[in-house]
Protein backbone atom coordinates (compact mmCIF):
# COMPACT_ATOMS: atom_id res chain seq x y z
CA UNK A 1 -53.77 -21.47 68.00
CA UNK A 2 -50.35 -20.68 67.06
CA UNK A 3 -49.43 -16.31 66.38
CA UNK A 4 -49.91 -15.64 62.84
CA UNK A 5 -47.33 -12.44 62.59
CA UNK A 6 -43.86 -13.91 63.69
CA UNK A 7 -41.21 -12.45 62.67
CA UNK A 8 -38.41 -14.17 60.47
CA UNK A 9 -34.27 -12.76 61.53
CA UNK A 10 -31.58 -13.99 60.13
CA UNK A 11 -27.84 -11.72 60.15
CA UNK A 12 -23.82 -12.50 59.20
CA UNK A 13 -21.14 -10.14 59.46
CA UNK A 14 -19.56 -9.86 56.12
CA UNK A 15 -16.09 -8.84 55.54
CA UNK A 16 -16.80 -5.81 53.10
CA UNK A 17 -17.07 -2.38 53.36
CA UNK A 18 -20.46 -1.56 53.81
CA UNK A 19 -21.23 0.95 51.08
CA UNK A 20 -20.25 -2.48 48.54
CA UNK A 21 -22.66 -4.35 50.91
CA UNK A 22 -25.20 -1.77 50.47
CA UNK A 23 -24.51 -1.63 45.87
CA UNK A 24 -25.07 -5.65 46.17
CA UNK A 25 -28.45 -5.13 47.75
CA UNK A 26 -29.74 -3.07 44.87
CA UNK A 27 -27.79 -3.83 41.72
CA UNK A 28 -29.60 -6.46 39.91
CA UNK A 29 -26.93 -8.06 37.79
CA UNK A 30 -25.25 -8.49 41.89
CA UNK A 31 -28.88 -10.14 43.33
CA UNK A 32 -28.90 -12.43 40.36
CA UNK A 33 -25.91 -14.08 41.23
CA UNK A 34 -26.72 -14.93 44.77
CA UNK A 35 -30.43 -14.68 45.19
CA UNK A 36 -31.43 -18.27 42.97
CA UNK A 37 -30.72 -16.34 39.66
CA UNK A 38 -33.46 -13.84 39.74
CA UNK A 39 -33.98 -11.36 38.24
CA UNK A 40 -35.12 -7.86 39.68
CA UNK A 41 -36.61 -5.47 38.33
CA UNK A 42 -36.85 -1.68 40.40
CA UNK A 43 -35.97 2.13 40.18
CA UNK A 44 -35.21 1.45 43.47
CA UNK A 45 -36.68 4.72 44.68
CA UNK A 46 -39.18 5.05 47.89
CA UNK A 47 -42.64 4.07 46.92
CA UNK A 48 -41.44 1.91 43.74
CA UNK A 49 -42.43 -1.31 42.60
CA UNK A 50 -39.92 -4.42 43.11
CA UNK A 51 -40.60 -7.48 40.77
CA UNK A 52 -38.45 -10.53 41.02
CA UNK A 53 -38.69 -13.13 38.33
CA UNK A 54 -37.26 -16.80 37.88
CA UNK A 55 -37.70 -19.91 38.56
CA UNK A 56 -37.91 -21.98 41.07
CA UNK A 57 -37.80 -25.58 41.43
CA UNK A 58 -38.77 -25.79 37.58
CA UNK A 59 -41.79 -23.00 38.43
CA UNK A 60 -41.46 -20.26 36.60
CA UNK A 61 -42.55 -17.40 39.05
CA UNK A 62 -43.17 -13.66 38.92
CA UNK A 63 -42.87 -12.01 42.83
CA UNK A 64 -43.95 -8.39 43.64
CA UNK A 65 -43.49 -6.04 46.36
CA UNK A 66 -42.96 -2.60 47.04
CA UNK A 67 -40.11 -0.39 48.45
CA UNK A 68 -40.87 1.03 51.86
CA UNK A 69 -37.78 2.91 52.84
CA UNK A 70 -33.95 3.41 51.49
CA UNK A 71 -31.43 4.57 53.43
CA UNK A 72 -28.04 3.82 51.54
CA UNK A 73 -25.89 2.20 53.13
CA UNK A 74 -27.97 1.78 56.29
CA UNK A 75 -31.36 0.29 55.40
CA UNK A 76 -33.60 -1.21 52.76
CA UNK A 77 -37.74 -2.03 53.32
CA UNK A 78 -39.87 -3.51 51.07
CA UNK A 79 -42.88 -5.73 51.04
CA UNK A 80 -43.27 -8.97 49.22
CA UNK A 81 -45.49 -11.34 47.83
CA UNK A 82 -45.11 -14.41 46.14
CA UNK A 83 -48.14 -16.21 43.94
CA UNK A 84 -46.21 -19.77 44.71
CA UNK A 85 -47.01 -19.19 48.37
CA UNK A 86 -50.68 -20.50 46.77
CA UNK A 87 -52.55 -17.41 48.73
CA UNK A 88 -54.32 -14.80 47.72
CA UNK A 89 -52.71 -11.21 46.05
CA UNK A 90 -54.30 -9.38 49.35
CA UNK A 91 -52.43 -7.04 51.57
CA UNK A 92 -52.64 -9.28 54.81
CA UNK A 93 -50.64 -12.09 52.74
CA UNK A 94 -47.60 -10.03 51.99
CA UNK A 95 -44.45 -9.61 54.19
CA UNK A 96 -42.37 -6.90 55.09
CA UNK A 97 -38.54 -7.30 54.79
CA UNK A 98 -36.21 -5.06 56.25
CA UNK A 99 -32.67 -5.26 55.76
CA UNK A 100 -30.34 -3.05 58.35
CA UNK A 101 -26.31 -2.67 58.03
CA UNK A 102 -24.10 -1.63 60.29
CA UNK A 103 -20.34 -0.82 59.80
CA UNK A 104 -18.33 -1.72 62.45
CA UNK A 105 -15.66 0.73 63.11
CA UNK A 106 -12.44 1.07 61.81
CA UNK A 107 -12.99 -2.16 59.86
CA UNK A 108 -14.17 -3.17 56.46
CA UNK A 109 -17.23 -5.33 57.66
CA UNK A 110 -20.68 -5.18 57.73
CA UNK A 111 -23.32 -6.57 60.09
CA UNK A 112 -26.52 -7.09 58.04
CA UNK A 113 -29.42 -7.95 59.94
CA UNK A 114 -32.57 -9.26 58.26
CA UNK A 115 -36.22 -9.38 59.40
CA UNK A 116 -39.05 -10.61 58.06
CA UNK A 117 -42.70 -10.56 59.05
CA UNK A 118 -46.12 -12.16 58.82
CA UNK A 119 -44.57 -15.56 59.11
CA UNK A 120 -47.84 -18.01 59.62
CA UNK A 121 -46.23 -20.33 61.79
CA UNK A 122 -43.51 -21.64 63.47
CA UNK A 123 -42.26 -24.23 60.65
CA UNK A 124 -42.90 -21.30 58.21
CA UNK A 125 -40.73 -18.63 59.96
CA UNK A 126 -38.02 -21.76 60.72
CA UNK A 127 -38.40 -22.20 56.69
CA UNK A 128 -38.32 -18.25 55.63
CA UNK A 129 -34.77 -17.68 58.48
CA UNK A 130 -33.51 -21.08 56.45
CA UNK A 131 -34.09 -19.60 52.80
CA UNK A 132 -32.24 -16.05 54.02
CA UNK A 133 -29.32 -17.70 55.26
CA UNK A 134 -28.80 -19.35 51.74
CA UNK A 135 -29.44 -15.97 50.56
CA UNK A 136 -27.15 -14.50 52.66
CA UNK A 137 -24.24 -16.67 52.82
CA UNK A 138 -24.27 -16.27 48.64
CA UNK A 139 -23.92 -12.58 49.06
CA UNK A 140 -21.17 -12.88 51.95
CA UNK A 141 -19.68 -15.00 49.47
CA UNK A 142 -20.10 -13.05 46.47
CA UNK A 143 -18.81 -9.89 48.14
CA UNK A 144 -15.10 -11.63 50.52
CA UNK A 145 -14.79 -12.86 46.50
CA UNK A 146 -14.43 -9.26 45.43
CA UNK A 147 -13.40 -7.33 48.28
């Protein structure tokens, strides 16, 4: 029987400062354009809810979570949960995300390092590190665009 909690990690160095690194994590009009054109909804405050809405592949979906910790420009935790994953809303079927930066002295980049848990199995963890990357590279993108 394969582990059912591994753990998802995916990082780039991106080649902004990372207090703009840090705005592009929690400004929503920012995630749109490099998280699939959702759209997020938070106060972004400790104990908050986080709802992402979209679609994807022609499925409309509505995503929920909760933020865990914010440290700004240092780190950002929050659980998630996702209806089109076909499980049950239960607490054992969400995953934590935890997104860390690091600014590398005397230089304007940023090493963001993502993690996330409660990855089923292998293929699924190998599918969640693929689906960050994409996420990631858009907001490396997005941010050497405007640096």
């Amino acid at each position: 029987m394969e582990p059912t909690n591994l753990i998802a990690t995916t990082q780039i160095m991106i080649n902004a400062p990372v207090d703009k690194t840090w705005k592009a994590l929690i400004d929503p009009a920012l995630i749109k354009e490099y998280m699939f054109g959702t759209t997020v909804i938070s106060d972004w405050t400790e104990g908050s809810d986080i709802i992402w809405t979209g679609e994807w592949k022609g499925q409309h979906y509505e995503d929920k979570g909760q933020i865990l910790s914010m440290i700004p420009d240092k780190q950002l935790r929050y659980t998630h949960y996702s209806p089109l994953s076909g499980l049950a809303d239960t607490p054992e079927n969400y995953h934590t995300v935890n997104i860390d930066l690091k600014e590398h002295e005397h230089s304007e980049k940023t090493e963001l390092i993502l993690t996330q848990d409660n990855n089923p199995s292998e293929e699924q963890k190998k599918h969640s590190e693929e689906n960050w990357m994409v996420v990631l590279k858009g907001l490396k993108k997005l941010l050497e665009q405007t640096t």
